[in-house]
PDB file of N, CA and C in Angstrom:
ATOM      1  N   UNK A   1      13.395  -1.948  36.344  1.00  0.00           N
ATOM      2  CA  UNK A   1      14.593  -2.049  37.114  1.00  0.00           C
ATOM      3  C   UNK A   1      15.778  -1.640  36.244  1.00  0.00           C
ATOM      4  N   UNK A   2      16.414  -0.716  36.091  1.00  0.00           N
ATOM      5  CA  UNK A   2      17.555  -0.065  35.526  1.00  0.00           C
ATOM      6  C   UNK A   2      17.472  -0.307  34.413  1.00  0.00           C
ATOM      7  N   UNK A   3      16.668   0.218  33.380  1.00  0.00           N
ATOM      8  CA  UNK A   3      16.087   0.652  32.017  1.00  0.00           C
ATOM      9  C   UNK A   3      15.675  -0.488  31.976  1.00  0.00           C
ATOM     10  N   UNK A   4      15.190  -1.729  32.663  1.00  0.00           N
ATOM     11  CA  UNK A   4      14.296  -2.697  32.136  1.00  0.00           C
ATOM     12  C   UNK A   4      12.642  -2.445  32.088  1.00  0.00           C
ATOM     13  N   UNK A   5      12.262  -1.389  32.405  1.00  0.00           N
ATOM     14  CA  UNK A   5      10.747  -1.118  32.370  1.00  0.00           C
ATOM     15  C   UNK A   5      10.671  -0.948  30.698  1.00  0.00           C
ATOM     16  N   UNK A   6       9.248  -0.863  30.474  1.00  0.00           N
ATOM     17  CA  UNK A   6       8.915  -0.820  29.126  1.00  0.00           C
ATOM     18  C   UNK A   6       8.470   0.545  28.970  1.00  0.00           C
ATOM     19  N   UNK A   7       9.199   1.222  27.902  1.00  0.00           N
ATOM     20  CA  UNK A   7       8.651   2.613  28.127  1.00  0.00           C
ATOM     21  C   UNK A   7       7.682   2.777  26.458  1.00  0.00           C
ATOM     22  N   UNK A   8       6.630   3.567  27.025  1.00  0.00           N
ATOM     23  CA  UNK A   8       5.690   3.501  25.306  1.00  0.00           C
ATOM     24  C   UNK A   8       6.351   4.267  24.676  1.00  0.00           C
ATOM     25  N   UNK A   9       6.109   3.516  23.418  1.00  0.00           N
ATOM     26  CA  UNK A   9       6.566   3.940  22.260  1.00  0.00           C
ATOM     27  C   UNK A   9       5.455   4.573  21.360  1.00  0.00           C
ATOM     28  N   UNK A  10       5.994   5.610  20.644  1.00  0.00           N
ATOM     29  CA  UNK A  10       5.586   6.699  19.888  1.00  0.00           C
ATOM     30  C   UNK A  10       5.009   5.709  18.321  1.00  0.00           C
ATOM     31  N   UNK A  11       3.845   6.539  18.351  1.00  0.00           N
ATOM     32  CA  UNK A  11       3.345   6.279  16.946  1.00  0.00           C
ATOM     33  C   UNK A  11       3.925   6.695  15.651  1.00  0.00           C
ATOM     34  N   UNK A  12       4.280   5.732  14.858  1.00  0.00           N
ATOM     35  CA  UNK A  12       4.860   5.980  14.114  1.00  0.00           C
ATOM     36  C   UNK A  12       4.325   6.514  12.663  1.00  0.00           C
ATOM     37  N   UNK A  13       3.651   7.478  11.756  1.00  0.00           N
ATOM     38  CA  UNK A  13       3.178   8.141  10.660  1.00  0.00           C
ATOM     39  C   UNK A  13       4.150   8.176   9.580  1.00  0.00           C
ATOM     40  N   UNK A  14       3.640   7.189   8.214  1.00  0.00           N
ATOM     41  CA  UNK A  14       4.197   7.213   6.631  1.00  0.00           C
ATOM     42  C   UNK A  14       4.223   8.793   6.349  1.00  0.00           C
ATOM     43  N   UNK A  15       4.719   9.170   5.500  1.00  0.00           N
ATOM     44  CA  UNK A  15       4.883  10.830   5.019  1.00  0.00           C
ATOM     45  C   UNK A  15       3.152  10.682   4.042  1.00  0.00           C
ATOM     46  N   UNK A  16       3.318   9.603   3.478  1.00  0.00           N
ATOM     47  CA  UNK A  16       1.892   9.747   2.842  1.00  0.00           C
ATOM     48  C   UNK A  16       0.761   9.219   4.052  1.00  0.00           C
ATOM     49  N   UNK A  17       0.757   8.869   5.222  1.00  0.00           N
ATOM     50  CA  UNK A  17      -0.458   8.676   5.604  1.00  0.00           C
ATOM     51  C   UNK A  17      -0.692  10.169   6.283  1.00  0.00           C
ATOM     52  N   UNK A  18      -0.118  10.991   6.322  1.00  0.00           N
ATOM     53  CA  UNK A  18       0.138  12.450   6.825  1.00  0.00           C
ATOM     54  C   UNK A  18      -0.376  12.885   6.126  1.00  0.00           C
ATOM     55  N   UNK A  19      -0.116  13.251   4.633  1.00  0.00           N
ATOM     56  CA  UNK A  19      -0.202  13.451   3.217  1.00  0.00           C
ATOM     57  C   UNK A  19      -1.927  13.683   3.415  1.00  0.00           C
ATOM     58  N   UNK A  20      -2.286  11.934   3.091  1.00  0.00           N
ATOM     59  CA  UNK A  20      -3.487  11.875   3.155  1.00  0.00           C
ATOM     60  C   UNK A  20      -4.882  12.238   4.466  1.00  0.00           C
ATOM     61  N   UNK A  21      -4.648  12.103   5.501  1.00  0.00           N
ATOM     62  CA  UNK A  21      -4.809  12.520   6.739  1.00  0.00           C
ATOM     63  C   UNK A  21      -5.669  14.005   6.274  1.00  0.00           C
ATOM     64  N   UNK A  22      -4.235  14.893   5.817  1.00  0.00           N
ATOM     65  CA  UNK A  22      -4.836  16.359   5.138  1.00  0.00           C
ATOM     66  C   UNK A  22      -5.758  15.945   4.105  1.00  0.00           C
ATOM     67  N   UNK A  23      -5.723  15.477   3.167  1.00  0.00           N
ATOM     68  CA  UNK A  23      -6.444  15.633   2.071  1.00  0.00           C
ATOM     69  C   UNK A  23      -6.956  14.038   2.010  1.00  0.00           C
ATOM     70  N   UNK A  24      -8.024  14.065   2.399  1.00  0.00           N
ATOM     71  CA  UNK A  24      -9.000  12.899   2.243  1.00  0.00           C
ATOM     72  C   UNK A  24      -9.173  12.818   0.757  1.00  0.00           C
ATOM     73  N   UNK A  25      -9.687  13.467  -0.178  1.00  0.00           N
ATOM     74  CA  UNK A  25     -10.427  13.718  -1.561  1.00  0.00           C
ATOM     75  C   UNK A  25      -8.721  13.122  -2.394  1.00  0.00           C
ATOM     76  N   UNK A  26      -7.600  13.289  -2.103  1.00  0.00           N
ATOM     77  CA  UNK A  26      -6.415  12.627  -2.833  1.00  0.00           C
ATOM     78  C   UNK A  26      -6.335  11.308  -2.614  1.00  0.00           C
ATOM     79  N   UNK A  27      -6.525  11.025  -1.250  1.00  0.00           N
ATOM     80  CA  UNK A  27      -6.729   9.511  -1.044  1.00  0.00           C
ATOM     81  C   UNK A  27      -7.655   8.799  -1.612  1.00  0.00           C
ATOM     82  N   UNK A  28      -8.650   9.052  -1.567  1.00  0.00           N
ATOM     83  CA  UNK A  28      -9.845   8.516  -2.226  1.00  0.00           C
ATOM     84  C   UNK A  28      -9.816   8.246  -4.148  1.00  0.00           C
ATOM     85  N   UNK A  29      -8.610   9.664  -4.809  1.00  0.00           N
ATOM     86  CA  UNK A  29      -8.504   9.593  -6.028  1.00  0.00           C
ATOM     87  C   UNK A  29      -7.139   8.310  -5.936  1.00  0.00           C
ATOM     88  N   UNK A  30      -6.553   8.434  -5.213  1.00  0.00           N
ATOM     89  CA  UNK A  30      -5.415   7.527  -5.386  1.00  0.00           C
ATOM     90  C   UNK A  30      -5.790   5.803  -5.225  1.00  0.00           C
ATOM     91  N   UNK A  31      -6.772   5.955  -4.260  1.00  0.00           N
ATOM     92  CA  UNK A  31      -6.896   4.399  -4.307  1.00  0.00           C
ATOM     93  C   UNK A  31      -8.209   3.829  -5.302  1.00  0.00           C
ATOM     94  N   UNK A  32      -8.400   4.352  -5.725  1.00  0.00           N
ATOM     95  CA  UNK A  32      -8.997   4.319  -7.223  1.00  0.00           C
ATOM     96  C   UNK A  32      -8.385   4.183  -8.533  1.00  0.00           C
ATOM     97  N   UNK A  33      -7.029   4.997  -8.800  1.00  0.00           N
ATOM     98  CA  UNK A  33      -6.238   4.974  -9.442  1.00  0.00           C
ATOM     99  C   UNK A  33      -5.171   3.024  -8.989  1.00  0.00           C
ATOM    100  N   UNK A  34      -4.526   2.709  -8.303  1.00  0.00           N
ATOM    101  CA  UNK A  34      -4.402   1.865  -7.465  1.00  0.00           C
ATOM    102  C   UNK A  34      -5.255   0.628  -7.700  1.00  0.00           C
ATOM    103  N   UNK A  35      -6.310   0.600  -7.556  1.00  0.00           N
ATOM    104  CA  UNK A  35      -7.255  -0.704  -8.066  1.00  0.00           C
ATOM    105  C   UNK A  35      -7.635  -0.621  -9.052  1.00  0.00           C
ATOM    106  N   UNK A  36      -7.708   0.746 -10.038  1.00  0.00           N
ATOM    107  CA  UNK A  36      -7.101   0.253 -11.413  1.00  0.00           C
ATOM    108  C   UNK A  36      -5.933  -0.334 -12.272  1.00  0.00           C
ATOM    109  N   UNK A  37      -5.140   0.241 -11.657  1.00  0.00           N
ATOM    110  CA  UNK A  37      -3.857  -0.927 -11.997  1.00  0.00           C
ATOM    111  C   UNK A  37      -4.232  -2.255 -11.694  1.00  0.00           C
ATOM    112  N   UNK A  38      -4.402  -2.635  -9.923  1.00  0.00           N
ATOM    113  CA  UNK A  38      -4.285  -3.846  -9.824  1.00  0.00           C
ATOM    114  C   UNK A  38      -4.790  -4.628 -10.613  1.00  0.00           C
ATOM    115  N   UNK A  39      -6.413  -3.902 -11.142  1.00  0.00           N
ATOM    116  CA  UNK A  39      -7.056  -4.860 -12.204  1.00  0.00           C
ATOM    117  C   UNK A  39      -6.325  -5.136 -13.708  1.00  0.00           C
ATOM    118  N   UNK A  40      -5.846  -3.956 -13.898  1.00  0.00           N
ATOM    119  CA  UNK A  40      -4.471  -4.102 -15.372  1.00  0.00           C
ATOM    120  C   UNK A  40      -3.763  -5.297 -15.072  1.00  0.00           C
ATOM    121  N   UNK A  41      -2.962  -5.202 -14.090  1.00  0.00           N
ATOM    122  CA  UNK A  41      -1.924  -6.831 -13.817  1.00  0.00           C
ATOM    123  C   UNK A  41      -2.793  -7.948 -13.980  1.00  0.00           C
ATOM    124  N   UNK A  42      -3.719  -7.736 -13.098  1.00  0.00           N
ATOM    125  CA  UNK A  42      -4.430  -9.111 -12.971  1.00  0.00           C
ATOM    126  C   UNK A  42      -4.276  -9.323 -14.333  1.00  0.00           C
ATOM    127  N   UNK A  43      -5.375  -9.118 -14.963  1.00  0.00           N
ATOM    128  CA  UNK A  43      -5.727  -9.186 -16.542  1.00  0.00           C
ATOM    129  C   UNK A  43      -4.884  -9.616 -16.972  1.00  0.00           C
ATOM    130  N   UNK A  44      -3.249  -9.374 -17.506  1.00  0.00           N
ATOM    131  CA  UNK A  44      -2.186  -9.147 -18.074  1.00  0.00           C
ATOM    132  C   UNK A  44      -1.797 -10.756 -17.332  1.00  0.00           C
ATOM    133  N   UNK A  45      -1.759 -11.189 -16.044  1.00  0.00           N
ATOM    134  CA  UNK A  45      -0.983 -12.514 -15.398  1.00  0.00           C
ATOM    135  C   UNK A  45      -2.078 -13.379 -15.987  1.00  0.00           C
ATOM    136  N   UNK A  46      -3.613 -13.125 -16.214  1.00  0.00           N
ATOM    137  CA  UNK A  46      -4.000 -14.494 -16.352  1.00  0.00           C
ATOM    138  C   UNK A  46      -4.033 -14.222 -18.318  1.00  0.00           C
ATOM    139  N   UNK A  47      -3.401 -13.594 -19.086  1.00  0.00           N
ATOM    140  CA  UNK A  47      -3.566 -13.953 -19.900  1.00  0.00           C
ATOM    141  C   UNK A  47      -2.178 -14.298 -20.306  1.00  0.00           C
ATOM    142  N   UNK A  48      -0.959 -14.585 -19.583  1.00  0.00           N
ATOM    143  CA  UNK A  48       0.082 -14.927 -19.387  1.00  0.00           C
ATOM    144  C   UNK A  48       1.111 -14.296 -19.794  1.00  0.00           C
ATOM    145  N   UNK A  49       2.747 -15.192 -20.826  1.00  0.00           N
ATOM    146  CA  UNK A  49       3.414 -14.277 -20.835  1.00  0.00           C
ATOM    147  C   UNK A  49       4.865 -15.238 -20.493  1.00  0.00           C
ATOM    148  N   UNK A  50       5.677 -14.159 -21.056  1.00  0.00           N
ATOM    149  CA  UNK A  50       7.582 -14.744 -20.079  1.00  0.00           C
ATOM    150  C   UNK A  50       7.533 -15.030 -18.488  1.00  0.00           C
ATOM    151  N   UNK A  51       8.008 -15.779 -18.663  1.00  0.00           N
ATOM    152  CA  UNK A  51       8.255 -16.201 -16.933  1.00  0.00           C
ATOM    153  C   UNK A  51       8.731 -14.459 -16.387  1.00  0.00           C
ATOM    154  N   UNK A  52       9.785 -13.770 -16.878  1.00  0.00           N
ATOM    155  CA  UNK A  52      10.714 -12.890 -16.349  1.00  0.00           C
ATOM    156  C   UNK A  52       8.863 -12.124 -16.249  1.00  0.00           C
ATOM    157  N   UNK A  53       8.605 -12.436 -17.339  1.00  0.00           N
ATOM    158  CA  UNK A  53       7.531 -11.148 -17.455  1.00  0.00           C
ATOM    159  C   UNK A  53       6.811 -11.143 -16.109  1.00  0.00           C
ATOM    160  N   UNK A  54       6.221 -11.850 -15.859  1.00  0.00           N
ATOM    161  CA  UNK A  54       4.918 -12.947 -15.163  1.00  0.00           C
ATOM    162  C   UNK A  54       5.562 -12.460 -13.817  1.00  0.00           C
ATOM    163  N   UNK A  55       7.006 -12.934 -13.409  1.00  0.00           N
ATOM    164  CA  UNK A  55       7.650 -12.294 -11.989  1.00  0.00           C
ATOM    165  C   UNK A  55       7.436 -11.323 -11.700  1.00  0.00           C
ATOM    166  N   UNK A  56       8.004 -10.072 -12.687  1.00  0.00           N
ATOM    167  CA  UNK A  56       7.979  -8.665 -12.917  1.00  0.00           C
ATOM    168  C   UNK A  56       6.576  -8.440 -12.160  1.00  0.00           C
ATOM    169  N   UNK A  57       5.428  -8.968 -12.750  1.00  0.00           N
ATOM    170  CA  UNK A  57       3.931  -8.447 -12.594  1.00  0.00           C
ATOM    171  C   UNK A  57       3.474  -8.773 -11.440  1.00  0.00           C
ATOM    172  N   UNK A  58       4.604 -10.014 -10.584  1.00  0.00           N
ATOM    173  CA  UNK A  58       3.786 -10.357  -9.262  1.00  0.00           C
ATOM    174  C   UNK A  58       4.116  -9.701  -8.244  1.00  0.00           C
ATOM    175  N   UNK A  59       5.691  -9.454  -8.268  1.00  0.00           N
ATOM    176  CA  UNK A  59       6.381  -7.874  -7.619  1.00  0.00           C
ATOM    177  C   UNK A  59       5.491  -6.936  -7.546  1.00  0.00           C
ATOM    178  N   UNK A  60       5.198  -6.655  -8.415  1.00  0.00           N
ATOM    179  CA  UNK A  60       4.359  -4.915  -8.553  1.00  0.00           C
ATOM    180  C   UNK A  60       3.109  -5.299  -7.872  1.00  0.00           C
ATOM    181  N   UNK A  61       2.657  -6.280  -8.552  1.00  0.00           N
ATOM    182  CA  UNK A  61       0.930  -6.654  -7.750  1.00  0.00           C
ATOM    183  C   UNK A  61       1.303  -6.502  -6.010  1.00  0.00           C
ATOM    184  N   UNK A  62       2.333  -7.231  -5.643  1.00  0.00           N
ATOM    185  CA  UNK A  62       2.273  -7.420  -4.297  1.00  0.00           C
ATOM    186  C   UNK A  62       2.281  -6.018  -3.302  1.00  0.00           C
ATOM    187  N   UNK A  63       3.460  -5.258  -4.661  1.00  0.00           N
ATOM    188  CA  UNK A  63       3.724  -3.482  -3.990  1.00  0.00           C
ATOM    189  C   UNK A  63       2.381  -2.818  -3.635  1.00  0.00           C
ATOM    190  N   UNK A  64       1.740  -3.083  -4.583  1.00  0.00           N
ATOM    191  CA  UNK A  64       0.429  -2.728  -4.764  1.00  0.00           C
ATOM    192  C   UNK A  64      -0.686  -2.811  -3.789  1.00  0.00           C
ATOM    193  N   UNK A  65      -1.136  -3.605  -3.541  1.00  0.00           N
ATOM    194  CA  UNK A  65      -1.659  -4.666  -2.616  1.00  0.00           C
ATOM    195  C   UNK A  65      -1.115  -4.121  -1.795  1.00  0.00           C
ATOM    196  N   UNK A  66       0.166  -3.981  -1.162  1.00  0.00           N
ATOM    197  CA  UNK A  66       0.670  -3.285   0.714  1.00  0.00           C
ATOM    198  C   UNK A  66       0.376  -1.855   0.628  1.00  0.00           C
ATOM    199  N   UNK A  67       0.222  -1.211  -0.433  1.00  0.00           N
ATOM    200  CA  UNK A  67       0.317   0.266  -0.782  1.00  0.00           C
ATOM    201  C   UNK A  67      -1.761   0.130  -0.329  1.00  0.00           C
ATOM    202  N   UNK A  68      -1.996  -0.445  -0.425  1.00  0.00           N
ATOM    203  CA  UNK A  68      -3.577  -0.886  -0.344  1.00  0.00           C
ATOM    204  C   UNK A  68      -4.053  -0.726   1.072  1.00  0.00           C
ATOM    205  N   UNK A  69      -3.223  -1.356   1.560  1.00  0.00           N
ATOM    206  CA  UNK A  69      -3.647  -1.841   3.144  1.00  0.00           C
ATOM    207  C   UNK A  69      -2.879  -0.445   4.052  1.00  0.00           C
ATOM    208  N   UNK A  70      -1.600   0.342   3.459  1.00  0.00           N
ATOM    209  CA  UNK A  70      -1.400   1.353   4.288  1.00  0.00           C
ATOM    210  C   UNK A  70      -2.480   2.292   4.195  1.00  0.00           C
ATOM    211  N   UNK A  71      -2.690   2.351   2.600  1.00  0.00           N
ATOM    212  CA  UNK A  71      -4.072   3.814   3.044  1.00  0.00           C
ATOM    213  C   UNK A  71      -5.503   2.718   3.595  1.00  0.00           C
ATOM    214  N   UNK A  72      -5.406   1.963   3.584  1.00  0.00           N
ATOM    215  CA  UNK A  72      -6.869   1.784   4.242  1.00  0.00           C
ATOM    216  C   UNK A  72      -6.484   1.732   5.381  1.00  0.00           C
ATOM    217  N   UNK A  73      -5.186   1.268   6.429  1.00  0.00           N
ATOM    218  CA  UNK A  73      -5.161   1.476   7.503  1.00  0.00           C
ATOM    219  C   UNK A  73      -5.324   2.849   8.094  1.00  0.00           C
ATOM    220  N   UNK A  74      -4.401   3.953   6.910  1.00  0.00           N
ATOM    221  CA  UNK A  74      -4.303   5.292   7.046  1.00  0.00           C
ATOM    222  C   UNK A  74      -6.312   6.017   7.345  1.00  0.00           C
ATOM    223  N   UNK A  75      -6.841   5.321   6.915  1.00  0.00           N
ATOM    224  CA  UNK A  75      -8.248   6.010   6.571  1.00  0.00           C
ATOM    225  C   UNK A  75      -8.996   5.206   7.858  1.00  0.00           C
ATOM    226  N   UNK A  76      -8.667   4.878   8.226  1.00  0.00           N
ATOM    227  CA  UNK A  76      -9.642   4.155   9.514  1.00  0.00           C
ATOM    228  C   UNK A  76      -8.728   5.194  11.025  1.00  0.00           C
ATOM    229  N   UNK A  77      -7.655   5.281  10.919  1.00  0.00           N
ATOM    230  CA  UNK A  77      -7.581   6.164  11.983  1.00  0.00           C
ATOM    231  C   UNK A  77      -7.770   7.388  11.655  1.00  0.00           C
TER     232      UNK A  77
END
């Protein structure tokens, strides 16, 4: 009723899930590269450290970790 209908909305594509989309074989090197780090932090938080430090490392872990879940979402569609 006078723009109250729901109109669909467009799928929305990261520049890298595009990226990867084309080139499967980069994705596959990247998230390899990617869970090698994560395992670096890990390592590095449980053998501790400066608080500032320790923050620093949980930031990045977390970047990490979402950077994780876009290409695996990216790779299932």
């Amino acid at each position: 009723m006078f723009g109250l209908e729901k109109s669909p909305r467009e799928k929305f594509d990261f520049d890298l899930e595009v990226d990867l989309k084309d080139n499967p074989k980069k994705a596959k090197e990247l998230m390899n590269t990617i869970e090698g780090n994560i395992n670096k932090i890990k390592k590095k938080l449980k053998s501790g450290g400066s608080k500032e430090e320790l923050n620093k490392l949980g930031t990045l872990l977390q970047g990490y970790t979402a950077l994780v879940k876009v290409l695996k979402k990216s790779q299932k569609t």
